[in-house]
Protein backbone atom coordinates (compact mmCIF):
# COMPACT_ATOMS: atom_id res chain seq x y z
CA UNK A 1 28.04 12.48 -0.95
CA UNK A 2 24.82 14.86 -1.14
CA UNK A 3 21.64 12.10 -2.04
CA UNK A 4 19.41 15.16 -3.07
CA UNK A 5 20.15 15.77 -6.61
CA UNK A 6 20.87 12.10 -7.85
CA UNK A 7 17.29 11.31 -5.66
CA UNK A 8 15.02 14.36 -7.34
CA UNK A 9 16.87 12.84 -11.08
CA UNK A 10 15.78 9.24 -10.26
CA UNK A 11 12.60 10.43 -9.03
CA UNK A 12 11.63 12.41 -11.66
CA UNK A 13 12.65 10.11 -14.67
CA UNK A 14 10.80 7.26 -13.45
CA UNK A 15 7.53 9.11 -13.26
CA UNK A 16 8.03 10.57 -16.43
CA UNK A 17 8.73 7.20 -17.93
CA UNK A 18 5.36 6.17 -16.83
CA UNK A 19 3.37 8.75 -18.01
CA UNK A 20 5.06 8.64 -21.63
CA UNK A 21 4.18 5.03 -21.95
CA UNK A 22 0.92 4.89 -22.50
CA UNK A 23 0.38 2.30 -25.46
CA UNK A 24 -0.06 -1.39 -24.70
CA UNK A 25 3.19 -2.65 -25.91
CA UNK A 26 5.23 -0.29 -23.43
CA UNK A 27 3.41 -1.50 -20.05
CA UNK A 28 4.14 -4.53 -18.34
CA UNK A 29 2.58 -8.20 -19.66
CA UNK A 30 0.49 -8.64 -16.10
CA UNK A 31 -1.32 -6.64 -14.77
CA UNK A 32 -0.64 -6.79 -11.30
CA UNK A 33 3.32 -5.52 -12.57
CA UNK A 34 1.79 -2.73 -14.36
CA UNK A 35 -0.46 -1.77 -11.20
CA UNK A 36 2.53 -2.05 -8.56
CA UNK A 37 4.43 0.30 -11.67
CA UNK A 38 1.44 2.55 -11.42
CA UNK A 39 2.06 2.91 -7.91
CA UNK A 40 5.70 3.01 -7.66
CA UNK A 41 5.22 6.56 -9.78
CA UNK A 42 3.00 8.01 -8.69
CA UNK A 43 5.45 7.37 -4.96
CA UNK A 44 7.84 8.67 -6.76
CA UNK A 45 6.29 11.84 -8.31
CA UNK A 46 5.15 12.60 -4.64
CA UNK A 47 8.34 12.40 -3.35
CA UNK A 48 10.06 14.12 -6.02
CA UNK A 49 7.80 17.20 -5.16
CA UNK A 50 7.87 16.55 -1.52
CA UNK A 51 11.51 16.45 -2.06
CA UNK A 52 11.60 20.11 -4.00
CA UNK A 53 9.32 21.77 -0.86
CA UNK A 54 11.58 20.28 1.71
CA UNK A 55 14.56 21.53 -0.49
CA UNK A 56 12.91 24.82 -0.25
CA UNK A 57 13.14 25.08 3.74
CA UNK A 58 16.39 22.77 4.09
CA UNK A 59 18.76 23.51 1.52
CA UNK A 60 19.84 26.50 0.03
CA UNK A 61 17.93 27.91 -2.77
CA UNK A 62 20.18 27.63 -5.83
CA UNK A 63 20.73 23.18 -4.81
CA UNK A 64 16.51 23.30 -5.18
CA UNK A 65 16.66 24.95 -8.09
CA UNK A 66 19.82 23.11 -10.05
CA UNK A 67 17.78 20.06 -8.82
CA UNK A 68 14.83 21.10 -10.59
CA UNK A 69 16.65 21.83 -14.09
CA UNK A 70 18.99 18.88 -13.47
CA UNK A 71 15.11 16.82 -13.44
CA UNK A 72 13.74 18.88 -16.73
CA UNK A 73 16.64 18.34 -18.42
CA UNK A 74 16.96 14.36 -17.48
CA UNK A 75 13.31 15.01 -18.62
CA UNK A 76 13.96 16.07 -21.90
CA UNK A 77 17.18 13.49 -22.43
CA UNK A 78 14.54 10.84 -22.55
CA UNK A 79 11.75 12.42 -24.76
CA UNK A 80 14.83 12.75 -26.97
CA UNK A 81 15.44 9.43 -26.73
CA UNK A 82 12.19 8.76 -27.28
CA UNK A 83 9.86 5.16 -25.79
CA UNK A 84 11.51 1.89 -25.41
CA UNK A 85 10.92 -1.35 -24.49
CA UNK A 86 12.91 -1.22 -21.22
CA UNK A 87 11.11 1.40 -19.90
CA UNK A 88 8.99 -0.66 -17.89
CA UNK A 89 11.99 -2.11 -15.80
CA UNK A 90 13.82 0.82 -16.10
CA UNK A 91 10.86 3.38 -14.44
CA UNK A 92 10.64 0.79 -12.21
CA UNK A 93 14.41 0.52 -11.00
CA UNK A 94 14.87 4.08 -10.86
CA UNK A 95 11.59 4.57 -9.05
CA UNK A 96 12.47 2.29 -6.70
CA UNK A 97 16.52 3.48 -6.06
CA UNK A 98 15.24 7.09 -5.93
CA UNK A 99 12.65 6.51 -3.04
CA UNK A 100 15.17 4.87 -1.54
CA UNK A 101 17.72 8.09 -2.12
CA UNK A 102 14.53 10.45 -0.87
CA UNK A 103 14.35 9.03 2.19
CA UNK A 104 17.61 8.34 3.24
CA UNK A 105 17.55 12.01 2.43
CA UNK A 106 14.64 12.86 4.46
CA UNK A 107 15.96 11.14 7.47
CA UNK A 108 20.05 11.75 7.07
């Protein structure tokens, strides 16, 4: 199975959970999790765009840009949803399987 797509969804979702939750009672209680969460995004929005250039030169041009709608539109499912109290753990899972999908990708 191709790790591009489900890597650029996971990617992409857990930055956007991070920058959505920006009031007090959506971050982490410490503040050591909420700086490694920081971090882990901010990996993970890096990747996700690092992902989309390498895309570019690697894969054919309509994967890239499915990938990229697949990611808006995982985007929008969760504005829809709208904030959450799991959203911590979840950004947080999802950051971390997706840098693990990106560079199993990278490297495979």
């Amino acid at each position: 199975m191709d790790t591009f797509l489900p890597a650029l969804l996971l990617l992409s979702g857990a930055s956007f959970i991070h920058s959505r939750s920006n009031v007090p009672e959506l971050r982490p209680g410490s503040e050591g999790a909420d700086l490694a969460w920081k971090w882990l995004s901010q990996l993970a929005f890096f990747l996700w765009v690092g992902l989309l250039i390498w895309g570019c030169f690697m894969r054919p041009w309509t994967t890239v840009a499915v990938g990229l709608g697949l990611s808006l539109l995982f985007n929008v499912f969760l504005a829809i949803r709208g904030p959450r109290p799991v959203w911590p753990g979840l950004s947080m899972a999802m950051g971390a399987a997706g840098i693990g999908l990106g560079v199993f990708t990278l490297l495979g």
